[in-house]
N, C-alpha and C. Protein backbone atom coordinates (compact mmCIF):
# COMPACT_ATOMS: atom_id res chain seq x y z
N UNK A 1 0.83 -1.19 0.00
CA UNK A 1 0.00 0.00 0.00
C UNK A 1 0.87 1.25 0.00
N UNK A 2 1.77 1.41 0.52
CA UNK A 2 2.82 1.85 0.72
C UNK A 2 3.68 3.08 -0.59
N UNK A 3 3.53 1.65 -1.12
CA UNK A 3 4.27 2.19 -2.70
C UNK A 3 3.27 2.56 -3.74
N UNK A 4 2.32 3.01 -3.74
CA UNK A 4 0.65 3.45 -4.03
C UNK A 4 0.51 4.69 -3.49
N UNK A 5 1.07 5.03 -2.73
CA UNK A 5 1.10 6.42 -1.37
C UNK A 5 0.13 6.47 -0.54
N UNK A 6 0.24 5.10 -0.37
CA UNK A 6 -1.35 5.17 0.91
C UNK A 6 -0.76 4.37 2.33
N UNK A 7 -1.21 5.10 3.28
CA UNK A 7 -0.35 5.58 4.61
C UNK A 7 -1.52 4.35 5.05
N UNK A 8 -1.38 3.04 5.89
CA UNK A 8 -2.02 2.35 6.69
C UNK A 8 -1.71 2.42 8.16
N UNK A 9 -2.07 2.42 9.06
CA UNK A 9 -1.58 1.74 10.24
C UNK A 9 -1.55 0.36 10.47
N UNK A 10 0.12 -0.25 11.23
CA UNK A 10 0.06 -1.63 11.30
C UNK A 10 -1.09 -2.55 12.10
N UNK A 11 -1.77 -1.39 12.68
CA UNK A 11 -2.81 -2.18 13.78
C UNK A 11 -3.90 -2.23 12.68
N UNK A 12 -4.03 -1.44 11.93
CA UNK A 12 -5.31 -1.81 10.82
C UNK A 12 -5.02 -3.04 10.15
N UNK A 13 -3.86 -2.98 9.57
CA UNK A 13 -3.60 -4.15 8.90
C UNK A 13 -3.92 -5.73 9.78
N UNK A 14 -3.31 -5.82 10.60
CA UNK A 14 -3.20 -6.60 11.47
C UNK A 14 -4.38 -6.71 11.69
N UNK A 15 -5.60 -5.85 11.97
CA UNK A 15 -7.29 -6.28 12.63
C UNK A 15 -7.71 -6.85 10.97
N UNK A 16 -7.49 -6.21 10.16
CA UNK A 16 -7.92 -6.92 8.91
C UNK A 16 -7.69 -8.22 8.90
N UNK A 17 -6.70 -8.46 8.59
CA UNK A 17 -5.99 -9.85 8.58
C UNK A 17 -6.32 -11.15 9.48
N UNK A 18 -6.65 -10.10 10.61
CA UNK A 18 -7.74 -11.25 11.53
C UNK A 18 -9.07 -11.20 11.60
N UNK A 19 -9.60 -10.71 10.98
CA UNK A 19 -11.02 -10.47 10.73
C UNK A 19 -10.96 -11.51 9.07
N UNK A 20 -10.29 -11.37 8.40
CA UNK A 20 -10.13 -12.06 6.91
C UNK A 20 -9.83 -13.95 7.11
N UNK A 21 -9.42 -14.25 8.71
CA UNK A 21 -8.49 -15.38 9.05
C UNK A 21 -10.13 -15.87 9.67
N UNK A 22 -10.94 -14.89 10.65
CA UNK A 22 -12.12 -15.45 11.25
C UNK A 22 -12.58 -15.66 10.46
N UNK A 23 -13.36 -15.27 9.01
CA UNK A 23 -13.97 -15.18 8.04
C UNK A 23 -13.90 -16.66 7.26
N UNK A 24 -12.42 -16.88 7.43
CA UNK A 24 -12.45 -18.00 6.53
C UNK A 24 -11.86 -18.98 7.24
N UNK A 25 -11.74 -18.74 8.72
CA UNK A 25 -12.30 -20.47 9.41
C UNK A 25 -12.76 -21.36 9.26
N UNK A 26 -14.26 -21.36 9.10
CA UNK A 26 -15.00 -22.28 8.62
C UNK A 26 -14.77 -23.12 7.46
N UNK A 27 -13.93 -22.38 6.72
CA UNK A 27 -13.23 -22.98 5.34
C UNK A 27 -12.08 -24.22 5.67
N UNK A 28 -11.46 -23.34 6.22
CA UNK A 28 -10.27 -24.45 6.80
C UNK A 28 -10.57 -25.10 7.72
N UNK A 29 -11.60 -25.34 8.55
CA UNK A 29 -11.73 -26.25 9.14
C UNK A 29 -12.32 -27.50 8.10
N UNK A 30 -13.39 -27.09 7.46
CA UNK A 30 -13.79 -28.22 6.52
C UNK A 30 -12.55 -28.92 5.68
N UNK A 31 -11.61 -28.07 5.21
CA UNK A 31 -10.39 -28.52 4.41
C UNK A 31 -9.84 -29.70 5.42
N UNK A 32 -9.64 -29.19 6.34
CA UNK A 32 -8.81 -30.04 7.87
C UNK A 32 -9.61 -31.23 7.59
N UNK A 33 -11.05 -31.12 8.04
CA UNK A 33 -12.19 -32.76 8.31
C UNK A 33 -11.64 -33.34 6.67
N UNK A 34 -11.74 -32.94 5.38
CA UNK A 34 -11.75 -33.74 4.68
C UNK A 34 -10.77 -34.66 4.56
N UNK A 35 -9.19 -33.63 5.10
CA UNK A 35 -8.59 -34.00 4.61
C UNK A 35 -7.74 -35.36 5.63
N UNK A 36 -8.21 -35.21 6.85
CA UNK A 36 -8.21 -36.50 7.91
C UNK A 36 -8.99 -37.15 7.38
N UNK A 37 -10.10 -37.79 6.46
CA UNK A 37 -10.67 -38.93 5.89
C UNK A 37 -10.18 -39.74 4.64
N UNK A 38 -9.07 -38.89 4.68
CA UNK A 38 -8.10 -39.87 3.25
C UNK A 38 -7.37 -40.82 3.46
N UNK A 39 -7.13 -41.76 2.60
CA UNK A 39 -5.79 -42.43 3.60
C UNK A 39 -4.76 -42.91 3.94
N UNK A 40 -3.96 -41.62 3.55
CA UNK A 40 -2.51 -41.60 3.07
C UNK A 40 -2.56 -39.76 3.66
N UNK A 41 -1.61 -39.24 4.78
CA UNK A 41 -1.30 -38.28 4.42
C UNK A 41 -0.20 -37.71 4.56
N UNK A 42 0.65 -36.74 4.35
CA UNK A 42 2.26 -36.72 4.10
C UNK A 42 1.99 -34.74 4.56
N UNK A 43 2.66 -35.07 6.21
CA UNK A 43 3.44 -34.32 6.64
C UNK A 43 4.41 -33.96 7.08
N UNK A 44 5.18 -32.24 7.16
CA UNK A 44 6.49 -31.93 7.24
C UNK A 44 6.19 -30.96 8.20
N UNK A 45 7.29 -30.54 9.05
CA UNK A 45 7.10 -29.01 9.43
C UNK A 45 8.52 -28.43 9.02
N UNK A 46 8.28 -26.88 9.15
CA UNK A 46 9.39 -26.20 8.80
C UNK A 46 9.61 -25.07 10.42
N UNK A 47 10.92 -24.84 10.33
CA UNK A 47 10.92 -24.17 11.98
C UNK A 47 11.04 -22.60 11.79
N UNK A 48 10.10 -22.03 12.24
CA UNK A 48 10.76 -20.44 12.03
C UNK A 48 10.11 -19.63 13.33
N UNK A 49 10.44 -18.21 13.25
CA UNK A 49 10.26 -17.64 14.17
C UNK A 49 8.84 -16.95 14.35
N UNK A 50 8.15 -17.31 15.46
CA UNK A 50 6.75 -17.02 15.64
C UNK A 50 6.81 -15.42 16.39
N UNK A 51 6.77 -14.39 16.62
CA UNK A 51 6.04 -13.47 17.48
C UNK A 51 5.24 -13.82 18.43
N UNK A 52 5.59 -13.66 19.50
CA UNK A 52 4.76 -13.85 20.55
C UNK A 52 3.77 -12.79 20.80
N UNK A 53 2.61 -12.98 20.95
CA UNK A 53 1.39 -11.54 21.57
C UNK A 53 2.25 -11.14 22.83
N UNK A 54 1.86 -9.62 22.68
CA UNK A 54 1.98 -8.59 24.08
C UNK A 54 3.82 -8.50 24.07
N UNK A 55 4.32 -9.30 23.95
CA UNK A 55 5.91 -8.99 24.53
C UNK A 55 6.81 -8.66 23.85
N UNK A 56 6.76 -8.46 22.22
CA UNK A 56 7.09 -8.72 21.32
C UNK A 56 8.75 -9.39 20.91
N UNK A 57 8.79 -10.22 21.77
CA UNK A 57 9.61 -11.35 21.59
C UNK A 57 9.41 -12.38 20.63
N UNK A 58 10.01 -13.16 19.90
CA UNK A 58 9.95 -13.90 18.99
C UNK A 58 10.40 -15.15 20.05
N UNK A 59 9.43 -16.42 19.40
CA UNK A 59 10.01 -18.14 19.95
C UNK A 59 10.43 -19.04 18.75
N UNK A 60 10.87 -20.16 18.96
CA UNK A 60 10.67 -20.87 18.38
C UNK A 60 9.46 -21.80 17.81
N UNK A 61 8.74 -21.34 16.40
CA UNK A 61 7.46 -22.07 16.10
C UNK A 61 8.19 -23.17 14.90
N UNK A 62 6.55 -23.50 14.85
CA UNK A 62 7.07 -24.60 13.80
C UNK A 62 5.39 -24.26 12.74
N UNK A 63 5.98 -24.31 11.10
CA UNK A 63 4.76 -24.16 10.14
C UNK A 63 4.36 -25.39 9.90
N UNK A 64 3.38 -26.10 10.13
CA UNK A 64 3.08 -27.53 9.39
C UNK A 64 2.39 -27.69 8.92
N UNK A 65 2.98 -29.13 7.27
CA UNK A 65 1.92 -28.87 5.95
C UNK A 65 1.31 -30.33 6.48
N UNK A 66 0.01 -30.34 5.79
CA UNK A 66 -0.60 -31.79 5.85
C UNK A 66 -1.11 -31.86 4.27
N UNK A 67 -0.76 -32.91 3.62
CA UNK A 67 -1.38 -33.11 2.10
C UNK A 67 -1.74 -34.62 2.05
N UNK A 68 -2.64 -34.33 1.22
CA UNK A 68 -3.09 -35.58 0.74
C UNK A 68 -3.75 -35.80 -0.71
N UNK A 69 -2.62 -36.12 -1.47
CA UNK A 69 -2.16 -36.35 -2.78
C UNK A 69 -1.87 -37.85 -3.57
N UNK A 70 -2.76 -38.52 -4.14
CA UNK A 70 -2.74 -40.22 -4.26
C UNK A 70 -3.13 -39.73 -6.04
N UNK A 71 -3.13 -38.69 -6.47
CA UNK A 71 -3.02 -38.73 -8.09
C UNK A 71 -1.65 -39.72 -8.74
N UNK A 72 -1.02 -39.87 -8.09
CA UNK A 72 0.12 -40.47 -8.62
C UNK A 72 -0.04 -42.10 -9.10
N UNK A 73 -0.89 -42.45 -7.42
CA UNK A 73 -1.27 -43.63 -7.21
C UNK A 73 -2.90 -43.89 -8.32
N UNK A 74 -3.14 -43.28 -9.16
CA UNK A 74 -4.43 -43.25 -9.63
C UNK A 74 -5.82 -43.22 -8.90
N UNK A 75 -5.35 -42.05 -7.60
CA UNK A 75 -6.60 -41.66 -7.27
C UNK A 75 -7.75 -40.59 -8.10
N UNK A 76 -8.73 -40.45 -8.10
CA UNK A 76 -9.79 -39.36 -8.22
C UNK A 76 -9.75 -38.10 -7.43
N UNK A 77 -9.43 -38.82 -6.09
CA UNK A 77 -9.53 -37.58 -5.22
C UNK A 77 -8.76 -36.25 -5.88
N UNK A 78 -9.45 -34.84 -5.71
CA UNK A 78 -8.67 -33.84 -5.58
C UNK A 78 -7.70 -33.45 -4.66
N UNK A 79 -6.64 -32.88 -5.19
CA UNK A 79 -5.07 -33.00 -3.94
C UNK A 79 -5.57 -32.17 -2.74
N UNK A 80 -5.22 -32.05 -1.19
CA UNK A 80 -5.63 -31.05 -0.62
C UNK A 80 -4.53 -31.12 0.26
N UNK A 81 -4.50 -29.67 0.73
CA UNK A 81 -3.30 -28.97 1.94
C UNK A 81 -4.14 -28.61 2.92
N UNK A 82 -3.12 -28.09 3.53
CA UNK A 82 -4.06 -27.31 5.27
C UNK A 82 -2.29 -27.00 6.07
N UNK A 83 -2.16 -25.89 6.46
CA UNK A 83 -1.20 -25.22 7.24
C UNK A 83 -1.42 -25.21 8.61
N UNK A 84 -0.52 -25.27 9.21
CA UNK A 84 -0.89 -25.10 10.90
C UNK A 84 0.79 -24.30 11.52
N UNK A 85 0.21 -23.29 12.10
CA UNK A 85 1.76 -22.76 12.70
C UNK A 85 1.44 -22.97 14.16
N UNK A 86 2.71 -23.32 14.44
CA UNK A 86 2.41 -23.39 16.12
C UNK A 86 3.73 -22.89 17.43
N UNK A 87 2.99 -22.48 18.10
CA UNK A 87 4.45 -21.95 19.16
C UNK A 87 5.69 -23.54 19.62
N UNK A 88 6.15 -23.72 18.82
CA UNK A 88 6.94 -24.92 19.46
C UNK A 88 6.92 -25.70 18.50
N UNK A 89 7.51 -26.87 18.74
CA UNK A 89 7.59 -28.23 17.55
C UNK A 89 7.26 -29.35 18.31
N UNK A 90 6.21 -29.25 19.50
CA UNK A 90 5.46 -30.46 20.43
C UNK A 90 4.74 -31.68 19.62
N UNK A 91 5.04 -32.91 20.37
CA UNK A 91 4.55 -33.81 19.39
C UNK A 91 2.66 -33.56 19.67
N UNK A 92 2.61 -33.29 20.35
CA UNK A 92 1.12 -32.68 21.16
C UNK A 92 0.05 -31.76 20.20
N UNK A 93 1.01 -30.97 18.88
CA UNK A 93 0.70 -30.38 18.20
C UNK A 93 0.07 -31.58 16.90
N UNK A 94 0.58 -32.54 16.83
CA UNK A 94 0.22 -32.80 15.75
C UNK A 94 -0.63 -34.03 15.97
N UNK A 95 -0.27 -34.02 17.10
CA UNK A 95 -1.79 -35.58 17.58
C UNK A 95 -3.14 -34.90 17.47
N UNK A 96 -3.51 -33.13 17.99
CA UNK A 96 -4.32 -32.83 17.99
C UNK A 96 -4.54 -32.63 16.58
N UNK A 97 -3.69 -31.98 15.57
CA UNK A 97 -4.58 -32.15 14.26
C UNK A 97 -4.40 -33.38 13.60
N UNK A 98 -4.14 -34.35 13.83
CA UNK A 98 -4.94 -35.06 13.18
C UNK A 98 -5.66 -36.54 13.97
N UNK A 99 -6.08 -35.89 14.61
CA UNK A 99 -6.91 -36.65 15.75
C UNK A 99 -8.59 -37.07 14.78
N UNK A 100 -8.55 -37.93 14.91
CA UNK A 100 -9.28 -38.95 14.13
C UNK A 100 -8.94 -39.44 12.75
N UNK A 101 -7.75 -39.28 12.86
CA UNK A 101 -7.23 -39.82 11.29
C UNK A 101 -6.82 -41.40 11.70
N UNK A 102 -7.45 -42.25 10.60
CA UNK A 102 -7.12 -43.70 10.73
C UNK A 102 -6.18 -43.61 9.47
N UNK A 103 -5.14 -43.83 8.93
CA UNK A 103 -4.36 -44.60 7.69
C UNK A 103 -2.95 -44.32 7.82
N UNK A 104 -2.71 -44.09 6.69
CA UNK A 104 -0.83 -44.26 6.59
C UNK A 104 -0.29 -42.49 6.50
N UNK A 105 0.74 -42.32 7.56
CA UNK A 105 1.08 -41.25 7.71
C UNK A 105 2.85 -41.03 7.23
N UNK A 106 2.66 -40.29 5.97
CA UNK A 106 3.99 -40.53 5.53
C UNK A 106 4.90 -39.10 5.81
N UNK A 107 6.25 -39.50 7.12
CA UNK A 107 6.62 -38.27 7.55
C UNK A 107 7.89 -38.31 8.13
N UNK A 108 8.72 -37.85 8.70
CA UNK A 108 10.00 -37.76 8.96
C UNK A 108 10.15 -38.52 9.94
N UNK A 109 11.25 -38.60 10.86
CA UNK A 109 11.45 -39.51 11.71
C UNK A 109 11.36 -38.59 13.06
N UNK A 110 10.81 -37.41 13.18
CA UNK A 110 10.48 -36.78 14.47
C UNK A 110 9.78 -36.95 15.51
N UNK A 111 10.31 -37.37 16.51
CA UNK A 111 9.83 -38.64 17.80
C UNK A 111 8.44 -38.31 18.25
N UNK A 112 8.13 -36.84 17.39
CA UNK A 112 6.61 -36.35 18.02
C UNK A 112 5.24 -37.47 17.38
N UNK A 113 5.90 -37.79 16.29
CA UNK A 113 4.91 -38.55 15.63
C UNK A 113 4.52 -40.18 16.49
N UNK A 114 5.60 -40.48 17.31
CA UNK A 114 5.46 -41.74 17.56
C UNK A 114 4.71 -42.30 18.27
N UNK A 115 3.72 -41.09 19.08
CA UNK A 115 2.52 -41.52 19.61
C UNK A 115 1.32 -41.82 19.10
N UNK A 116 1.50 -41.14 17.29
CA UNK A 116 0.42 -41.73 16.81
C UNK A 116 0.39 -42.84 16.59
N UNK A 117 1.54 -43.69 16.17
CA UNK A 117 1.50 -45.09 15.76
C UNK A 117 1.53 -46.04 16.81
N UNK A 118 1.14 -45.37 18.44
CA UNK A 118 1.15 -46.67 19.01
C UNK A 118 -0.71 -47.60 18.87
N UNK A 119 -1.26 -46.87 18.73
CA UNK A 119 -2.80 -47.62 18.70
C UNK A 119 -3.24 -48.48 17.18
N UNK A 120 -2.27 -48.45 16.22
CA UNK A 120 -2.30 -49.00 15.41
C UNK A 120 -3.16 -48.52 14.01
N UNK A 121 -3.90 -47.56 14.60
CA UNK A 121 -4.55 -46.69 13.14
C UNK A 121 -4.21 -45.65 12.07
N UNK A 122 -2.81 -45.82 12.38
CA UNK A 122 -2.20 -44.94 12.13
C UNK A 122 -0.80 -45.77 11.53
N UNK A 123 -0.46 -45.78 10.22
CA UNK A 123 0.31 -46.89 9.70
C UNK A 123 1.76 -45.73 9.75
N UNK A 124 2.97 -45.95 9.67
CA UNK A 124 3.72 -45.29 9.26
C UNK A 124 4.52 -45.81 8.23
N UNK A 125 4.76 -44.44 7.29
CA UNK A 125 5.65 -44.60 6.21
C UNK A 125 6.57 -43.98 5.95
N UNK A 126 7.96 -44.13 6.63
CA UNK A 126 9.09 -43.09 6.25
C UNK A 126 9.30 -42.55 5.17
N UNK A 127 10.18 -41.49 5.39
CA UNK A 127 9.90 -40.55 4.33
C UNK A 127 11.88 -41.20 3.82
N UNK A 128 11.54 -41.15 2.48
CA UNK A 128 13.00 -42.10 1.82
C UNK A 128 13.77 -40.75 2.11
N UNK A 129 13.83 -39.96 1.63
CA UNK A 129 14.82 -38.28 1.42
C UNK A 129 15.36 -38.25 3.02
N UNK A 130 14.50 -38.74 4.03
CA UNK A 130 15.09 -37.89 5.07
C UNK A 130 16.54 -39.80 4.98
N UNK A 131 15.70 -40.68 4.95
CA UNK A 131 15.97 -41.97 5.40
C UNK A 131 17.80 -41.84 4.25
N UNK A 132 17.38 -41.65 2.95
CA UNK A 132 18.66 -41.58 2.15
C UNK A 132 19.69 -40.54 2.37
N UNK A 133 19.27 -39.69 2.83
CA UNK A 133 20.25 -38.28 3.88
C UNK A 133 21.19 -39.39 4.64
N UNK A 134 20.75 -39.52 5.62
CA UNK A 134 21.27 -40.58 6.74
C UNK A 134 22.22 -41.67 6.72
N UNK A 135 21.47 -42.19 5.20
CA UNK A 135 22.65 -43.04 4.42
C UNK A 135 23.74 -42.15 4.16
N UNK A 136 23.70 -41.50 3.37
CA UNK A 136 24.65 -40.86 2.80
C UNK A 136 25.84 -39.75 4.32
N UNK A 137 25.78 -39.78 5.54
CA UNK A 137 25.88 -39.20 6.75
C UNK A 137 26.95 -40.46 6.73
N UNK A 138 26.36 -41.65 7.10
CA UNK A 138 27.12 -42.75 7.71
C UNK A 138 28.18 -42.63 6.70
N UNK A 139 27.71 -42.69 5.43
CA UNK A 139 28.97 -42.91 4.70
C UNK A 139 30.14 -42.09 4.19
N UNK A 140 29.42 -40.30 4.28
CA UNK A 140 30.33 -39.74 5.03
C UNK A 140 31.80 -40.30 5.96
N UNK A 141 30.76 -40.36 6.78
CA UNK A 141 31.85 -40.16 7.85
C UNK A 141 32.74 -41.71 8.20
N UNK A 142 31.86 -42.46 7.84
CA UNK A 142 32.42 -43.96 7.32
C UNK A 142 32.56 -44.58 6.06
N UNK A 143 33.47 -44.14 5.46
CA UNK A 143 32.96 -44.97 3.72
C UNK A 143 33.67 -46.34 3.73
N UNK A 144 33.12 -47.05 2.31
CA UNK A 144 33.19 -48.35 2.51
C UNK A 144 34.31 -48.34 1.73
């Protein structure tokens, strides 16, 4: 807006932006339900710095994607995402979203996940990239 010559305040922006985020809740929550009824889904997080309210200190958050994408596999389904940022990288974070998901969860080896797979509805499928990294680490530092 800025470069237009139009003067905003950051608190306007900011009430917009959350008034535009309430607005389309309801959206992303339905995206979320559908996309826990698929059954295959492949998540990552990425770590960056969250803002904390009131103190304006920054923490450590974490952005996380959830997709569920089986076009490859000759599904019908349409592909779908859903974002979640959260203060921290708790495994606590990701049991709650995807709490009622039964199938195969294809995702890194981050120990947060490992409570989903103890009840058994929840299949796991490593993710090869992180798994072939690892290879390639050992052999680094050990070659044959």
């Amino acid at each position: 807006m800025a470069a237009k010559g139009v003067d905003i305040e950051r608190s306007t922006l900011a009430r917009s932006a959350g008034y535009a985020a309430a607005l389309l809740d309801p959206i992303y929550n339905r995206i979320r339900e559908i996309g826990r009824t698929r059954g295959k889904i492949h998540t990552d997080d990425t770590r960056l710095p969250i803002l904390a309210p009131g103190n304006g200190k920054t923490h450590k958050g974490a952005l996380w994607v959830y997709v569920a994408d089986d076009r490859n596999s000759g599904s019908k389904e349409p592909p779908i995402a859903w974002y979640r940022a959260t203060m921290g990288r708790a495994g606590e974070s990701v049991m709650s979203e995807l709490a009622g998901f039964a199938g195969t969860l294809q995702a890194d080896g981050f120990s947060g996940y490992n409570q989903l797979y103890k009840g058994g509805a929840i299949r796991e499928a490593a993710c090869l990239a992180h798994l072939r990294r690892k290879i390639f680490d050992v052999h680094d530092s050990q070659p044959t």
